[in-house]
N, C-alpha and C. Protein backbone atom coordinates (compact mmCIF):
# COMPACT_ATOMS: atom_id res chain seq x y z
N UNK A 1 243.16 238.26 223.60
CA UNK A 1 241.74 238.20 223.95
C UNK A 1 240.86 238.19 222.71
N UNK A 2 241.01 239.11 221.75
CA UNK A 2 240.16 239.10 220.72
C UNK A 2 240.55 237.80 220.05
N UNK A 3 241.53 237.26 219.30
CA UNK A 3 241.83 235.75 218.93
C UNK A 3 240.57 234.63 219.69
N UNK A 4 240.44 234.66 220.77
CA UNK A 4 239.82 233.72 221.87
C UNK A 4 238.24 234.06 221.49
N UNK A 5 237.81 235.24 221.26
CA UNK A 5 237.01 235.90 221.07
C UNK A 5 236.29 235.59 219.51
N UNK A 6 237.27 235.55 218.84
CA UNK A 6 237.34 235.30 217.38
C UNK A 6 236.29 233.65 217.23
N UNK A 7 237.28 232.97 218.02
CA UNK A 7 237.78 231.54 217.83
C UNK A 7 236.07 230.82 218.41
N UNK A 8 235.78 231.39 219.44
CA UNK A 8 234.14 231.50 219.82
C UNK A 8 233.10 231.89 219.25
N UNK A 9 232.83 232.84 217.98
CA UNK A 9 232.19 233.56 217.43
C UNK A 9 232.47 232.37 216.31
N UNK A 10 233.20 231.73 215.72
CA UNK A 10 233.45 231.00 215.12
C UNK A 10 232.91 229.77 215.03
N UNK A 11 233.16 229.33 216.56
CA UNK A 11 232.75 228.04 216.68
C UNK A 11 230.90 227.79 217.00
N UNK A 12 230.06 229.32 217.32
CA UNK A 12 229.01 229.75 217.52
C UNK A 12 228.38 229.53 215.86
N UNK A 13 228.85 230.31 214.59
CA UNK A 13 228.67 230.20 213.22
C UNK A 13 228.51 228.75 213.13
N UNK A 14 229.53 228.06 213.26
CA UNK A 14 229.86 226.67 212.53
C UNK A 14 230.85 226.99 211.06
N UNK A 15 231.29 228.17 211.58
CA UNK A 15 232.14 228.43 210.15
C UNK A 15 233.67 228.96 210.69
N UNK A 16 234.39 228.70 209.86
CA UNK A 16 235.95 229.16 210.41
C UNK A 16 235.82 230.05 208.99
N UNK A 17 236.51 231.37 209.23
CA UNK A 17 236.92 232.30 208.36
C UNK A 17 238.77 231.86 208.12
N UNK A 18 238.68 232.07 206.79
CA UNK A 18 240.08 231.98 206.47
C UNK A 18 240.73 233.35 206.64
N UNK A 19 240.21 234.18 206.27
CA UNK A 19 240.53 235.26 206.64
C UNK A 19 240.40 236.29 207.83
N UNK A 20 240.70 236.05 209.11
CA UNK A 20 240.21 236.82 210.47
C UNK A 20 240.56 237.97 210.39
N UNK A 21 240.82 238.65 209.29
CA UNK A 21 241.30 240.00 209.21
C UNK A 21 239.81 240.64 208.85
N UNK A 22 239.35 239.98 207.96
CA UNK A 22 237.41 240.59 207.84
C UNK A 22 236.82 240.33 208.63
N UNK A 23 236.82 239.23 209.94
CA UNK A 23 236.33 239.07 210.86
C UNK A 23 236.02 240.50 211.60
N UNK A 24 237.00 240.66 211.77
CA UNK A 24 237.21 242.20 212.81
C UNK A 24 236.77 242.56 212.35
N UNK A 25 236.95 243.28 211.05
CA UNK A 25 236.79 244.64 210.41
C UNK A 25 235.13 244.39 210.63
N UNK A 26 234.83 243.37 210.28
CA UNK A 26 233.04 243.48 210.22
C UNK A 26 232.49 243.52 211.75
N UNK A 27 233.62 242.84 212.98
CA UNK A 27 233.09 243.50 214.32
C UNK A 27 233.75 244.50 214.64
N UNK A 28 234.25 245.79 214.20
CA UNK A 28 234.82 246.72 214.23
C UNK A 28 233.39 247.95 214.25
N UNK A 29 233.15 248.88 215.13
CA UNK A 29 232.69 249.78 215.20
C UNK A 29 232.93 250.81 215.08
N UNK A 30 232.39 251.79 213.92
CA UNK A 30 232.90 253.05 213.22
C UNK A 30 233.81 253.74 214.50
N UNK A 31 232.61 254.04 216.01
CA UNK A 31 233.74 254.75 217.02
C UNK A 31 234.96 254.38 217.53
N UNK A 32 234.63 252.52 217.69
CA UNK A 32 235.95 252.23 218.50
C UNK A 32 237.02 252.33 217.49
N UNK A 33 236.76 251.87 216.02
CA UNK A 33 238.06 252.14 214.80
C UNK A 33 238.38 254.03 214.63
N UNK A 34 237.55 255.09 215.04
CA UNK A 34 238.05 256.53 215.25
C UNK A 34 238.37 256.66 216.49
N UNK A 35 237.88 256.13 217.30
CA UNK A 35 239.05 256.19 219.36
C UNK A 35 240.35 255.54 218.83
N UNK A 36 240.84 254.43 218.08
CA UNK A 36 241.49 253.81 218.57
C UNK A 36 242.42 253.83 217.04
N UNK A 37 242.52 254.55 216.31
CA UNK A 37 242.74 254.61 214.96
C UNK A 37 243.50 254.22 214.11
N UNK A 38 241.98 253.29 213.99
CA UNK A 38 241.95 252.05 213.14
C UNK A 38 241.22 252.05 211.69
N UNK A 39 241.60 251.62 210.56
CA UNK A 39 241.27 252.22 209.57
C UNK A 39 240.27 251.63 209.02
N UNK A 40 239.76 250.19 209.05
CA UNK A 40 238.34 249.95 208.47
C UNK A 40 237.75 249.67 209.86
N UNK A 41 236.26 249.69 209.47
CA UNK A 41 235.17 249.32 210.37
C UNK A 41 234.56 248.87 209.56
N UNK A 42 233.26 247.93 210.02
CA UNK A 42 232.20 247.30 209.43
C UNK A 42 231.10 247.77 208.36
N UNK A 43 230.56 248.64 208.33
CA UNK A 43 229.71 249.97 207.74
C UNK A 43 230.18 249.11 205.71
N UNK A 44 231.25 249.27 205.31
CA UNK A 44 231.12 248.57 203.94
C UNK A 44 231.05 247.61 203.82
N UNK A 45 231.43 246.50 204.41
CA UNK A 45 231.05 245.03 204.87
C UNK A 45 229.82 244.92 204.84
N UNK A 46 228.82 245.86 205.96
CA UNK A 46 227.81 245.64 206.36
C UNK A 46 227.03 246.16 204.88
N UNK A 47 227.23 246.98 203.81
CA UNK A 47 226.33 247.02 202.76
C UNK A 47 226.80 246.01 201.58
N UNK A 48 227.95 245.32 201.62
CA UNK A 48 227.74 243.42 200.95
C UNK A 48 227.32 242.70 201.49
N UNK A 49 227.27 243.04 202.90
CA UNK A 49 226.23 241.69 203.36
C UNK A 49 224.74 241.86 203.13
N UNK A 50 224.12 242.87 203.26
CA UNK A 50 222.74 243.17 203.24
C UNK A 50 222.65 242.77 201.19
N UNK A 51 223.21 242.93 200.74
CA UNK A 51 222.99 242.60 199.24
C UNK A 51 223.12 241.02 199.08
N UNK A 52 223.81 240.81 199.81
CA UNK A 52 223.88 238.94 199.82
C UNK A 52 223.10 238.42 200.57
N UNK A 53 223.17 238.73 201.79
CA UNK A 53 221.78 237.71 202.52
C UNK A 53 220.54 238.22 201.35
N UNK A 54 220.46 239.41 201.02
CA UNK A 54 218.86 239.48 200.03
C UNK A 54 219.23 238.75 198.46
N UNK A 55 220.40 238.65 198.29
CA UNK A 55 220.25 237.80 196.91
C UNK A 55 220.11 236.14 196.85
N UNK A 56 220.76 235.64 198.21
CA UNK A 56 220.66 234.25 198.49
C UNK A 56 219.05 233.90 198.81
N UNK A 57 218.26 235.49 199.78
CA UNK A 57 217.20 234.99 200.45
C UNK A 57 216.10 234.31 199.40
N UNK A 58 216.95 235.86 198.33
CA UNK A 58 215.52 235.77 196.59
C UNK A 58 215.31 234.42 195.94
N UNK A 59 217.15 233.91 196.01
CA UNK A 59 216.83 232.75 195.71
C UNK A 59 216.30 231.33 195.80
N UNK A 60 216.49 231.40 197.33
CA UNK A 60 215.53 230.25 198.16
C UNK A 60 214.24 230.57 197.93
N UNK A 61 213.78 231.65 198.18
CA UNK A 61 212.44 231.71 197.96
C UNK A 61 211.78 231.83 196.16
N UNK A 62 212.47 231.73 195.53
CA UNK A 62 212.29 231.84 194.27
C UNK A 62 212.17 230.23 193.82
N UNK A 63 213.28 229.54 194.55
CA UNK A 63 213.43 227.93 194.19
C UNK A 63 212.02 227.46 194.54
N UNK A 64 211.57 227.62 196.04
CA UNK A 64 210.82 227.22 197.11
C UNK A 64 209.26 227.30 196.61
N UNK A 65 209.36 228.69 195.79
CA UNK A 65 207.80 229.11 196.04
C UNK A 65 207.66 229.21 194.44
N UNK A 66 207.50 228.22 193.28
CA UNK A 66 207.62 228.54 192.43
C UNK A 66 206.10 229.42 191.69
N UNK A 67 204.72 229.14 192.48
CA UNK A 67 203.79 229.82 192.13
C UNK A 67 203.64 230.83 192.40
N UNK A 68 204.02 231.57 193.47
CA UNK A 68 204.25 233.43 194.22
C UNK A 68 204.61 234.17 192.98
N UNK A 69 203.74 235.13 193.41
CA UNK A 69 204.00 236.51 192.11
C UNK A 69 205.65 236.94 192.61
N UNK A 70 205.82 237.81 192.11
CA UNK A 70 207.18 238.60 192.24
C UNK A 70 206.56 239.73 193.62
N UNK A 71 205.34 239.98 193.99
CA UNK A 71 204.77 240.64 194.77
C UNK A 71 204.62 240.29 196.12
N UNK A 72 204.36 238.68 195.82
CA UNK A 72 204.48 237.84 197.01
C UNK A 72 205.58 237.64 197.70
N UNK A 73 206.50 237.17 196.79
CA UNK A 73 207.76 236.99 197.17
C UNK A 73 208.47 238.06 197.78
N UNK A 74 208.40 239.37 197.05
CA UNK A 74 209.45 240.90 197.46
C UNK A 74 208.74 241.03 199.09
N UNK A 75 207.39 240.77 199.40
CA UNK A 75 206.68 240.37 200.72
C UNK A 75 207.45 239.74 201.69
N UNK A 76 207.28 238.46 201.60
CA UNK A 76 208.28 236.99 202.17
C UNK A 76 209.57 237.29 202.43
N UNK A 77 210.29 238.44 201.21
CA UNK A 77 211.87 238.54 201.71
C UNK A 77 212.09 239.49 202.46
N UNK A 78 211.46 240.95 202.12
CA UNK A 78 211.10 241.74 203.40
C UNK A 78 210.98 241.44 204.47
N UNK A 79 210.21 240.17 205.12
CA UNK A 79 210.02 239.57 206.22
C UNK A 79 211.35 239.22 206.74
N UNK A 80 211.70 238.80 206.19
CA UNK A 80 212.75 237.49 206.62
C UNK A 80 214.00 238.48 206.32
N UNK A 81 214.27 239.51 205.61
CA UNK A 81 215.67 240.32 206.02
C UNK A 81 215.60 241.48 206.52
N UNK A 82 214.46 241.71 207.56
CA UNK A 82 214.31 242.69 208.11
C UNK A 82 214.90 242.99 208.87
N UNK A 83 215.21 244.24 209.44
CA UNK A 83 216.28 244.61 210.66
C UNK A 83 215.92 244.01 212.03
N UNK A 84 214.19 243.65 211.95
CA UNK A 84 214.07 243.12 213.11
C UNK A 84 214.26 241.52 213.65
N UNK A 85 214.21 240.74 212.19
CA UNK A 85 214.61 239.28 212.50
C UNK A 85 216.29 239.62 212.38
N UNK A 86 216.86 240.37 211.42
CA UNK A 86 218.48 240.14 211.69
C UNK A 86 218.86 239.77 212.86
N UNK A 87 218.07 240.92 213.61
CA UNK A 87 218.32 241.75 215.33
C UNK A 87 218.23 240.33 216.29
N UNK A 88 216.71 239.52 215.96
CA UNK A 88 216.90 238.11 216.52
C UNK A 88 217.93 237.35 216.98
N UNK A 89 217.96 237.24 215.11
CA UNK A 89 219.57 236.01 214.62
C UNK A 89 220.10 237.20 215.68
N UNK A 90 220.94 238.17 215.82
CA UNK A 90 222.34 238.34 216.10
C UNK A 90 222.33 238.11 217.43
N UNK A 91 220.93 238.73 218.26
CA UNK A 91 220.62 238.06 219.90
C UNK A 91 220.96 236.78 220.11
N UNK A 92 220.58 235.88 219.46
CA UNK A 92 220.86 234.56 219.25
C UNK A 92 221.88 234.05 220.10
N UNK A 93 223.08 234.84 218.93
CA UNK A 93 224.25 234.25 219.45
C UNK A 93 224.90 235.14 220.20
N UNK A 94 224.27 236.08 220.58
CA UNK A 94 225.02 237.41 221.23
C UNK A 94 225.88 238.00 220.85
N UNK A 95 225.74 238.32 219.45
CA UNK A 95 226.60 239.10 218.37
C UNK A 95 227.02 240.45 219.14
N UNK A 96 226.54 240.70 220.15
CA UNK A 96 226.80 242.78 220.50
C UNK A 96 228.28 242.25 221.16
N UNK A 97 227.98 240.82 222.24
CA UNK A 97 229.23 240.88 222.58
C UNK A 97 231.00 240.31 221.97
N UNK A 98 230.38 240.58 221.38
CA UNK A 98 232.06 240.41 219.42
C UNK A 98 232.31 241.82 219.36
N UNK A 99 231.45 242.60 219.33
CA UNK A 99 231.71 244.24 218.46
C UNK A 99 232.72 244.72 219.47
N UNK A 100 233.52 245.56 218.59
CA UNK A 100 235.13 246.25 219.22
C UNK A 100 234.18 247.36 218.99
């Protein structure tokens, strides 16, 4: 089931992971990996991703907006990697229903 599961979440991205072993781990939930004991969950994943979506975001908007202060910009990326547009994107594709 999770494979099938995988393979949908996948084809939703437009990206195939070579590795489906980080797949999980990043839809792995701290409780269901302590019910079910399992040794990573998402939680360190989830603080490289928040450093990468904000270093890729800096850079689009850095390319994009070459007259914006550094004030403007730290503005613009705030916007755009906020917990509440993430929350969007992940509605989107119905990211809650992936999480173990």
């Amino acid at each position: 089931m999770l494979n099938n599961n995988l393979s949908e979440l996948q084809n939703l991205l437009g990206y195939e992971f070579n590795n489906t072993d980080i797949l999980t781990t990043a839809l792995t939930h701290k409780s269901f990996a302590l019910e079910n004991n399992v040794a990573q969950y998402y939680e360190r994943l989830e603080f490289l991703g928040d450093s990468i979506i904000s270093a890729i975001t800096c850079s689009i908007l850095y390319e994009r907006f070459p007259n914006l202060s550094e004030g403007e910009l730290s503005k613009i990326k705030s916007q755009i990697v906020s917990a509440e547009n993430i929350s969007v994107w992940a509605c989107l594709i119905k990211l809650g229903s992936f999480i173990l």
